[in-house]
N, C-alpha and C. Protein backbone atom coordinates (compact mmCIF):
# COMPACT_ATOMS: atom_id res chain seq x y z
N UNK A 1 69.35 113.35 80.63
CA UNK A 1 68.89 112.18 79.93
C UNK A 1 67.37 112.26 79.83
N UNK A 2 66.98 112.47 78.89
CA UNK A 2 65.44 112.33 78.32
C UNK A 2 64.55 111.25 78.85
N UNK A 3 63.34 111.27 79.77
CA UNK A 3 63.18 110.09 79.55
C UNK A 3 62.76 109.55 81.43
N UNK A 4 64.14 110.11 82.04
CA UNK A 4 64.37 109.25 83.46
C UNK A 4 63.86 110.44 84.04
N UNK A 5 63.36 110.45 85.22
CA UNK A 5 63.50 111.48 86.09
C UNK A 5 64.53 111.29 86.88
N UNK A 6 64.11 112.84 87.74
CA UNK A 6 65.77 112.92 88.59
C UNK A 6 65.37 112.27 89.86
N UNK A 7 66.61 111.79 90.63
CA UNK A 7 66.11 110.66 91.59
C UNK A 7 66.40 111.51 93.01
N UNK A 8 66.25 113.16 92.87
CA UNK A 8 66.40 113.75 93.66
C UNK A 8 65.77 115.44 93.60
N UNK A 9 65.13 115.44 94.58
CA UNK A 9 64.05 116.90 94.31
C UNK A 9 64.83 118.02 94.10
N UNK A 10 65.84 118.39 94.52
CA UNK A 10 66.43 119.60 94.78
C UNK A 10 68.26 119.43 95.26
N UNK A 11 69.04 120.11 94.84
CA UNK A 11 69.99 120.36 95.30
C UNK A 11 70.14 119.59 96.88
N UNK A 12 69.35 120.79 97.05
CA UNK A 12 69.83 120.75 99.19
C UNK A 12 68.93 119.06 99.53
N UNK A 13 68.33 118.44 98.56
CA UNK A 13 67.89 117.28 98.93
C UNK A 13 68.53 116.18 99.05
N UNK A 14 69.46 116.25 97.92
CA UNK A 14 71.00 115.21 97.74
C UNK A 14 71.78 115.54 98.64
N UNK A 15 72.39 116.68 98.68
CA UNK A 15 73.26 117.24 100.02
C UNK A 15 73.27 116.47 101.03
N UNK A 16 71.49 116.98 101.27
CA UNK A 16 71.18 115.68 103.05
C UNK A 16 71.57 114.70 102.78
N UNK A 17 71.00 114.21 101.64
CA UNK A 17 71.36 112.63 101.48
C UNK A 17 72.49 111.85 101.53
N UNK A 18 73.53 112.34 100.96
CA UNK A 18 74.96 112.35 101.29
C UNK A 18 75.55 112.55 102.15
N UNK A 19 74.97 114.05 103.16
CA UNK A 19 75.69 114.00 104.09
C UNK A 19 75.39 112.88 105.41
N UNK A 20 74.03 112.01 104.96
CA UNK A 20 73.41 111.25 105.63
C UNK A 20 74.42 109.60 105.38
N UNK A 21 74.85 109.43 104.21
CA UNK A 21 75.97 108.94 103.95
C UNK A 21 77.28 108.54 105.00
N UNK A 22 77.00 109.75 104.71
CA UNK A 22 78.81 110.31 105.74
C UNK A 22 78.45 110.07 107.37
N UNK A 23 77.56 110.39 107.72
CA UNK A 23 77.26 110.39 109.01
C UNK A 23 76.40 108.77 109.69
N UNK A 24 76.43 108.03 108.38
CA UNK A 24 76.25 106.71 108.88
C UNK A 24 77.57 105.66 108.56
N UNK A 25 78.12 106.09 107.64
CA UNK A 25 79.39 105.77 107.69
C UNK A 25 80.16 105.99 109.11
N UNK A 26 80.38 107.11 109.46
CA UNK A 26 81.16 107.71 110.49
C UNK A 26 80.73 106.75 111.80
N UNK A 27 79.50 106.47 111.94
CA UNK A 27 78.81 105.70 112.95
C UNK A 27 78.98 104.12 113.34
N UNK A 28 80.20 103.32 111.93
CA UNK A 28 79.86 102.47 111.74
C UNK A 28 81.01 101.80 111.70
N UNK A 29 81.18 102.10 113.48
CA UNK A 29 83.04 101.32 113.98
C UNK A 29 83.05 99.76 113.85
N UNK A 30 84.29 100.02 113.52
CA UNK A 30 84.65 98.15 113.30
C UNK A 30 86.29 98.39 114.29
N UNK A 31 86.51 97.07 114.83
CA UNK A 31 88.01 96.64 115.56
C UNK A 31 88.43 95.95 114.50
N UNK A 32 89.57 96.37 114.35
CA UNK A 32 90.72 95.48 113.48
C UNK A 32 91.92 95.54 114.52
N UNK A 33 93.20 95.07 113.86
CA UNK A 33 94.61 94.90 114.19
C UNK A 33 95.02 94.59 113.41
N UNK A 34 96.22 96.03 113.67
CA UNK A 34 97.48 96.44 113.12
C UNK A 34 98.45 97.15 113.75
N UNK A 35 99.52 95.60 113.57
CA UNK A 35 100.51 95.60 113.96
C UNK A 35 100.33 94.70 115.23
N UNK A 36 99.60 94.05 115.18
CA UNK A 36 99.21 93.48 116.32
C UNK A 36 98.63 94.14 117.60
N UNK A 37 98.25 95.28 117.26
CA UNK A 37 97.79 96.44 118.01
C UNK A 37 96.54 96.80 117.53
N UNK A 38 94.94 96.17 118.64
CA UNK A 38 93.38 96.65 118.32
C UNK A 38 93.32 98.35 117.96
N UNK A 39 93.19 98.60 116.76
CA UNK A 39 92.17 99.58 116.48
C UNK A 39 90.71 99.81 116.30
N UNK A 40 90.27 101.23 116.38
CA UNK A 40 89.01 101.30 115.84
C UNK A 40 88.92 102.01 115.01
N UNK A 41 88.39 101.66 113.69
CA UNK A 41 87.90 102.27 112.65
C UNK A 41 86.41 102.47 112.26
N UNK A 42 86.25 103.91 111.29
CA UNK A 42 84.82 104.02 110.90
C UNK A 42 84.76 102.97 109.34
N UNK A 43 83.41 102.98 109.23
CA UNK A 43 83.64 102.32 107.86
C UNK A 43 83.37 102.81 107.18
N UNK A 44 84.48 101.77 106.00
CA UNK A 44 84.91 102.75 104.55
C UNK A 44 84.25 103.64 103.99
N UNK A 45 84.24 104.58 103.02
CA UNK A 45 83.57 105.50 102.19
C UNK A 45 83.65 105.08 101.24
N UNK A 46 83.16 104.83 100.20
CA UNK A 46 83.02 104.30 98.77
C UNK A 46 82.10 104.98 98.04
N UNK A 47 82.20 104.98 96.53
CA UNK A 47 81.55 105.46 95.68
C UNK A 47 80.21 104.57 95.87
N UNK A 48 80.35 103.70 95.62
CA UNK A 48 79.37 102.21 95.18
C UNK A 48 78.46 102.68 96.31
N UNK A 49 79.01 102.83 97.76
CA UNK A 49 78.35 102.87 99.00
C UNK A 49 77.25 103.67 99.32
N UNK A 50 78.11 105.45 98.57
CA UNK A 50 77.10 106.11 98.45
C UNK A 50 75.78 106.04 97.54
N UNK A 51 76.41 105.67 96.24
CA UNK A 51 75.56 105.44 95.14
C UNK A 51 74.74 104.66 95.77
N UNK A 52 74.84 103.49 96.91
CA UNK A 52 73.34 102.24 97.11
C UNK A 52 72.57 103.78 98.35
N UNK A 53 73.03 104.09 98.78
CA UNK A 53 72.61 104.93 99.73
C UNK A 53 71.91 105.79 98.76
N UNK A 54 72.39 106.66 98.17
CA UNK A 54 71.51 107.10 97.38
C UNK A 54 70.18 106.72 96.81
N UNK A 55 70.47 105.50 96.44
CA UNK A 55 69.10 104.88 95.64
C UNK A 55 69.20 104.37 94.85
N UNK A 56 70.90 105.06 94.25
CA UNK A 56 71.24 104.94 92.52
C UNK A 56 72.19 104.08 92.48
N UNK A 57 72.58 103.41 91.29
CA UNK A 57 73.62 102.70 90.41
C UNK A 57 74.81 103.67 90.48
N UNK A 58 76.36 102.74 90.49
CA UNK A 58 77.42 103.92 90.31
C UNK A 58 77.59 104.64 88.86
N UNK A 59 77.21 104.44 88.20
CA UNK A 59 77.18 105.08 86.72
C UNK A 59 76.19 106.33 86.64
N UNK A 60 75.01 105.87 87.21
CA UNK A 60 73.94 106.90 87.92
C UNK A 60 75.00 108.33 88.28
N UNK A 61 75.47 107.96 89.72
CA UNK A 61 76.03 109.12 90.28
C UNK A 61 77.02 109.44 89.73
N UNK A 62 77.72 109.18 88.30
CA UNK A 62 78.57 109.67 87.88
C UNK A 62 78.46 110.82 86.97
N UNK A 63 77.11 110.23 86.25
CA UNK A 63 76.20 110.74 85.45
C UNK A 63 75.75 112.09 85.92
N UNK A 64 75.52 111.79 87.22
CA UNK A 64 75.22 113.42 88.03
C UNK A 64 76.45 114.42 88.57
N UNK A 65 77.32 113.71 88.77
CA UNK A 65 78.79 114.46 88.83
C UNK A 65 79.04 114.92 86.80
N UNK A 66 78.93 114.38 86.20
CA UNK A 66 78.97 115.07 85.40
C UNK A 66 78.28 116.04 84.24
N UNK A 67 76.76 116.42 85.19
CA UNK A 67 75.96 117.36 84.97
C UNK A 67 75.12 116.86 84.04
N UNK A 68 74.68 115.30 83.78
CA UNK A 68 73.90 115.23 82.63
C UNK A 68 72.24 115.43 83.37
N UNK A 69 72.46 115.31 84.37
CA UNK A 69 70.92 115.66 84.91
C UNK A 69 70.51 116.97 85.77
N UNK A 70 71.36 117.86 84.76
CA UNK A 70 71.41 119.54 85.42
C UNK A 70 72.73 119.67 86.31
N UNK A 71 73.26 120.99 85.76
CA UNK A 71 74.11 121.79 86.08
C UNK A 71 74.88 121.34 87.95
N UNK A 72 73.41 121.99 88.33
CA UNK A 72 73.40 122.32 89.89
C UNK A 72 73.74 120.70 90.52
N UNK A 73 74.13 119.97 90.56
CA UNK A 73 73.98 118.74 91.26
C UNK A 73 75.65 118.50 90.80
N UNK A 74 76.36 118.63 90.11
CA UNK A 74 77.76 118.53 90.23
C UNK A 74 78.69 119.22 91.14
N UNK A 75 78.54 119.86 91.82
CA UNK A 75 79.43 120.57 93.24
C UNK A 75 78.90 119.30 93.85
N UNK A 76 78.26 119.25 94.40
CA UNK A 76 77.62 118.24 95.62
C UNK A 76 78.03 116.90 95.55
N UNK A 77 77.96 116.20 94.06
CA UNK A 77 78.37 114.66 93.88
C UNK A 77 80.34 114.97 94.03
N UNK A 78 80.79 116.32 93.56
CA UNK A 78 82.26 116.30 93.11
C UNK A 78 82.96 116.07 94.33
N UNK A 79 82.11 117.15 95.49
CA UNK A 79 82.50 117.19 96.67
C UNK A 79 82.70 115.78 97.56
N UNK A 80 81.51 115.16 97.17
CA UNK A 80 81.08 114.00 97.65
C UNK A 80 82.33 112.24 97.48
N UNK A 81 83.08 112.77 96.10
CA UNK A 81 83.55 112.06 95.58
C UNK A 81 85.05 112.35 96.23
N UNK A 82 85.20 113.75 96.18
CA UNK A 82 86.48 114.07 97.05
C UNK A 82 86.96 113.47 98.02
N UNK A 83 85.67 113.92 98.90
CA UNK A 83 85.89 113.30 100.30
C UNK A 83 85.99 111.55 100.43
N UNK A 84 85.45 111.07 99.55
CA UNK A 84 86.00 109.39 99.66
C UNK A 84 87.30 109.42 99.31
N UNK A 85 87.59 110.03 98.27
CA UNK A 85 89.41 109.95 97.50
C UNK A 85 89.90 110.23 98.72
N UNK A 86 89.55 111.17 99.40
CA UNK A 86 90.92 111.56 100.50
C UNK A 86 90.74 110.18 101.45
N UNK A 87 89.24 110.26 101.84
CA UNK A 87 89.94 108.85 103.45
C UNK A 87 90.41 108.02 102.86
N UNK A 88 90.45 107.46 101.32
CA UNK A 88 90.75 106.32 100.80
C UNK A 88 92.28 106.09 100.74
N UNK A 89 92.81 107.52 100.16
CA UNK A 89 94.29 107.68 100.05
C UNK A 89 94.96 107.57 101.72
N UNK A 90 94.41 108.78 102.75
CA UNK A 90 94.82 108.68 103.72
C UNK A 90 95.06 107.58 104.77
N UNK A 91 93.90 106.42 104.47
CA UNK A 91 93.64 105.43 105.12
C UNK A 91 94.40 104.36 104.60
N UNK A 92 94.60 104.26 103.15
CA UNK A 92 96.02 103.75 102.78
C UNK A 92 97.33 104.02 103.25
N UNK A 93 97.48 105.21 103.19
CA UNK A 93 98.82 105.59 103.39
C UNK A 93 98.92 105.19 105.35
N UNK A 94 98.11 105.36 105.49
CA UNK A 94 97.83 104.58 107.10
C UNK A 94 98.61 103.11 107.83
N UNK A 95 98.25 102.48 106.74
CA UNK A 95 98.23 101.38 106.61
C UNK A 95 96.83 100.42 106.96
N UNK A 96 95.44 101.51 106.84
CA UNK A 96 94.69 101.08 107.18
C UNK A 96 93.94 99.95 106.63
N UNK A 97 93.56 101.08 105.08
CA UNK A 97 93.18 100.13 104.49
C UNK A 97 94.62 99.41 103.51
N UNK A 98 94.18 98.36 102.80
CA UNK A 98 94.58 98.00 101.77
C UNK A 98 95.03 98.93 100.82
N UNK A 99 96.10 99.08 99.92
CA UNK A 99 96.79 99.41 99.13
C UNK A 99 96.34 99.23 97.69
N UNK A 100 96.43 98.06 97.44
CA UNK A 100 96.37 97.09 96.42
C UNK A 100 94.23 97.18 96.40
N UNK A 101 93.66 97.49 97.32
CA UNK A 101 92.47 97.50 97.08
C UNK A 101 92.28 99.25 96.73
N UNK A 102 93.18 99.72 97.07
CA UNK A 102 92.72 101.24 97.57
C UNK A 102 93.16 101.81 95.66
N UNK A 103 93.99 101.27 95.25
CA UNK A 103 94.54 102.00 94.08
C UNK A 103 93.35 101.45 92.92
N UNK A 104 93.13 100.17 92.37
CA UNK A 104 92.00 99.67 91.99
C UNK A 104 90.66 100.56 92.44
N UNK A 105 90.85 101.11 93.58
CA UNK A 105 89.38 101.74 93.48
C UNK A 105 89.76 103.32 92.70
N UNK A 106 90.84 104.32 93.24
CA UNK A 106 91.15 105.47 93.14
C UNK A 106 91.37 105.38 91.49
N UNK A 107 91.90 104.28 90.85
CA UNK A 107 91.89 104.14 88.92
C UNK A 107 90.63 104.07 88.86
N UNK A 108 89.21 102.97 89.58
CA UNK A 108 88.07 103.10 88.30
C UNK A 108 87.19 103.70 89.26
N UNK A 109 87.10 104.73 90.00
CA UNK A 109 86.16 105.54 90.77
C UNK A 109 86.55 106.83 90.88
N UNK A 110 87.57 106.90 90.57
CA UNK A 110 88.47 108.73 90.87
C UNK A 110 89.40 108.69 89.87
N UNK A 111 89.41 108.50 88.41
CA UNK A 111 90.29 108.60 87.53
C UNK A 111 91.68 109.13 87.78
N UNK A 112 92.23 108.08 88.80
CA UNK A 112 93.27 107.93 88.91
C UNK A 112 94.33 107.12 87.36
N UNK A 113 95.19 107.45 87.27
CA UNK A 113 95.95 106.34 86.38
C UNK A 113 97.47 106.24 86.49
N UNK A 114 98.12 105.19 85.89
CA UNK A 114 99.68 104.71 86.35
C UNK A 114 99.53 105.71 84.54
N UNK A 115 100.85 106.53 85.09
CA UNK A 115 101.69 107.26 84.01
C UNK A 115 103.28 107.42 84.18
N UNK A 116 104.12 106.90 82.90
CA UNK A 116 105.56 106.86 83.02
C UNK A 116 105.56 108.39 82.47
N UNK A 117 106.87 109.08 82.97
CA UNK A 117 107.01 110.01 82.45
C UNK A 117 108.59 109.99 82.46
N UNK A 118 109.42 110.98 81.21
CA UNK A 118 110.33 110.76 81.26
C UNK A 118 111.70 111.47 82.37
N UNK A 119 113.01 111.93 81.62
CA UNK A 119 113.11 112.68 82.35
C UNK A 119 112.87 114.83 82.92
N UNK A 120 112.02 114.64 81.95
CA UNK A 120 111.67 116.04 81.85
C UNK A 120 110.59 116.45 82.86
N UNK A 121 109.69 115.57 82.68
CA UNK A 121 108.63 115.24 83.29
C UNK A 121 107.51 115.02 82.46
N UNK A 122 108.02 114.29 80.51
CA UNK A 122 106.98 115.05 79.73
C UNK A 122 106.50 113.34 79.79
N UNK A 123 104.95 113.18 79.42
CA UNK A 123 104.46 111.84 79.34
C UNK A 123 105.16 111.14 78.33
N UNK A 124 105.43 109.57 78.45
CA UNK A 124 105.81 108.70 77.89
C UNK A 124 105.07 108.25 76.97
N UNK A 125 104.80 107.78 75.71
CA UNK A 125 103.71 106.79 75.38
C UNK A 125 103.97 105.79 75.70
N UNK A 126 102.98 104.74 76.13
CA UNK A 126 103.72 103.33 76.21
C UNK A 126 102.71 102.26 75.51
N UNK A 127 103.02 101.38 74.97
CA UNK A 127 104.55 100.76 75.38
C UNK A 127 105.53 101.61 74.41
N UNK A 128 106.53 101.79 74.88
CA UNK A 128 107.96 101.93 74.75
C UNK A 128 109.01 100.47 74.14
N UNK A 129 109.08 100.64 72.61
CA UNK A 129 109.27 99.27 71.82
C UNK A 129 111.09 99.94 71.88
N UNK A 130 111.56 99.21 72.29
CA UNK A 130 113.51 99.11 72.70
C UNK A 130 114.06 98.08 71.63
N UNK A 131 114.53 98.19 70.50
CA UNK A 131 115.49 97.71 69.63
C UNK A 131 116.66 97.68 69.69
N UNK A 132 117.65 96.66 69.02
CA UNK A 132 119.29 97.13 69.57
C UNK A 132 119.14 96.98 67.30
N UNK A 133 120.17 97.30 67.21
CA UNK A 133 120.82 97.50 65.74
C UNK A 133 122.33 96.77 65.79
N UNK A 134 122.66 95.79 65.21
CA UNK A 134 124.25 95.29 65.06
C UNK A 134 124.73 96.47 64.19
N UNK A 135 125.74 96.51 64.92
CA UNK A 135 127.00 97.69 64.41
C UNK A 135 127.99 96.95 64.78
N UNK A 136 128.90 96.98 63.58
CA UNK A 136 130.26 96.14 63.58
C UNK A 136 129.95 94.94 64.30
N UNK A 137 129.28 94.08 64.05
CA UNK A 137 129.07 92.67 65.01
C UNK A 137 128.71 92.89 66.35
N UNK A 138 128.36 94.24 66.81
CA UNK A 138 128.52 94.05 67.80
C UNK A 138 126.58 94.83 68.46
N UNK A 139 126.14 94.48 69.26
CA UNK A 139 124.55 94.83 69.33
C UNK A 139 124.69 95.87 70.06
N UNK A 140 125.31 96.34 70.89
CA UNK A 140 125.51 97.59 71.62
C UNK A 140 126.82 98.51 71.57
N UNK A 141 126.76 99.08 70.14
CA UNK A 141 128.01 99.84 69.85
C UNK A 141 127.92 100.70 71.03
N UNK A 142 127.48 101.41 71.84
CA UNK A 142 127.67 102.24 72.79
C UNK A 142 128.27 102.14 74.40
N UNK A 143 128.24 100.43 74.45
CA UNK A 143 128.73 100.14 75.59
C UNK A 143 129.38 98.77 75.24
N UNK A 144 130.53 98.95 74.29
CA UNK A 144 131.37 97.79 74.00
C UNK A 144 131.92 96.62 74.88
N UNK A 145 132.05 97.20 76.39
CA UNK A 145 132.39 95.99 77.50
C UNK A 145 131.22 95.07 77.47
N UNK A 146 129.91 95.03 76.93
CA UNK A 146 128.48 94.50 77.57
C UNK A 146 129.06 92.92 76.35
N UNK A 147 130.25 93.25 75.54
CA UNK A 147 130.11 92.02 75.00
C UNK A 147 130.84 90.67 75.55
């Protein structure tokens, strides 16, 4: 992007920065209960999280995952982005975190998406518009008991 500078000197400068991320995250136990049983957890990983850590806006660091501010800085944000998708999924499937919060993030932070597919496995379009046709008076010539 013409215009902005980069909000980071070097490769190995973001790296730290991120991995500085991760390692204050990791630091940053909370007690809950589940199942009626105290755990301890680190806290969450998020896009948004890193992005304020960073410095930057989440559109910012997306912008850099997708190389508009040089090449070299997309391994590092992709990686970066990985590693939230996984504790996010894992920590769901946990029952740690939230579900219902966890999928909302994995659709607009990790282009996740809900896809029907049929039985082939080939994609659906949807919506899927279902008509019946009267034949002989009847709306479902194919399963004549349904009348």
């Amino acid at each position: 992007m013409a215009g902005q500078p980069r909000a980071f000197k070097s490769v190995k400068d973001l790296a730290g920065q991120v991995e500085g991320y991760f390692e204050e995250c990791s630091a940053g136990e909370f007690q809950m209960y589940r199942g009626g049983e105290a755990i301890t957890v680190t806290e969450p990983l998020t896009v948004s999280g890193l992005a304020s850590h960073l410095g930057i806006d989440r559109m910012t660091l997306f912008r850099y995952g997708a190389g508009e501010y040089g090449d070299e800085y997309c391994d590092t944000i992709k990686k970066a982005r990985a590693r939230i998708e996984r504790d996010k999924v894992a920590k769901a499937m946990l029952g740690i975190y939230d579900r219902t919060i966890c999928i909302f993030d994995l659709k607009n932070n990790h282009g996740w998406k809900d896809r029907d597919t049929n039985e082939n496995g080939d994609d659906v379009p949807l919506p899927v518009a279902v008509s019946f046709q009267e034949i002989d008076g009847r709306k479902d010539a194919a399963h004549p008991e349904a009348d």
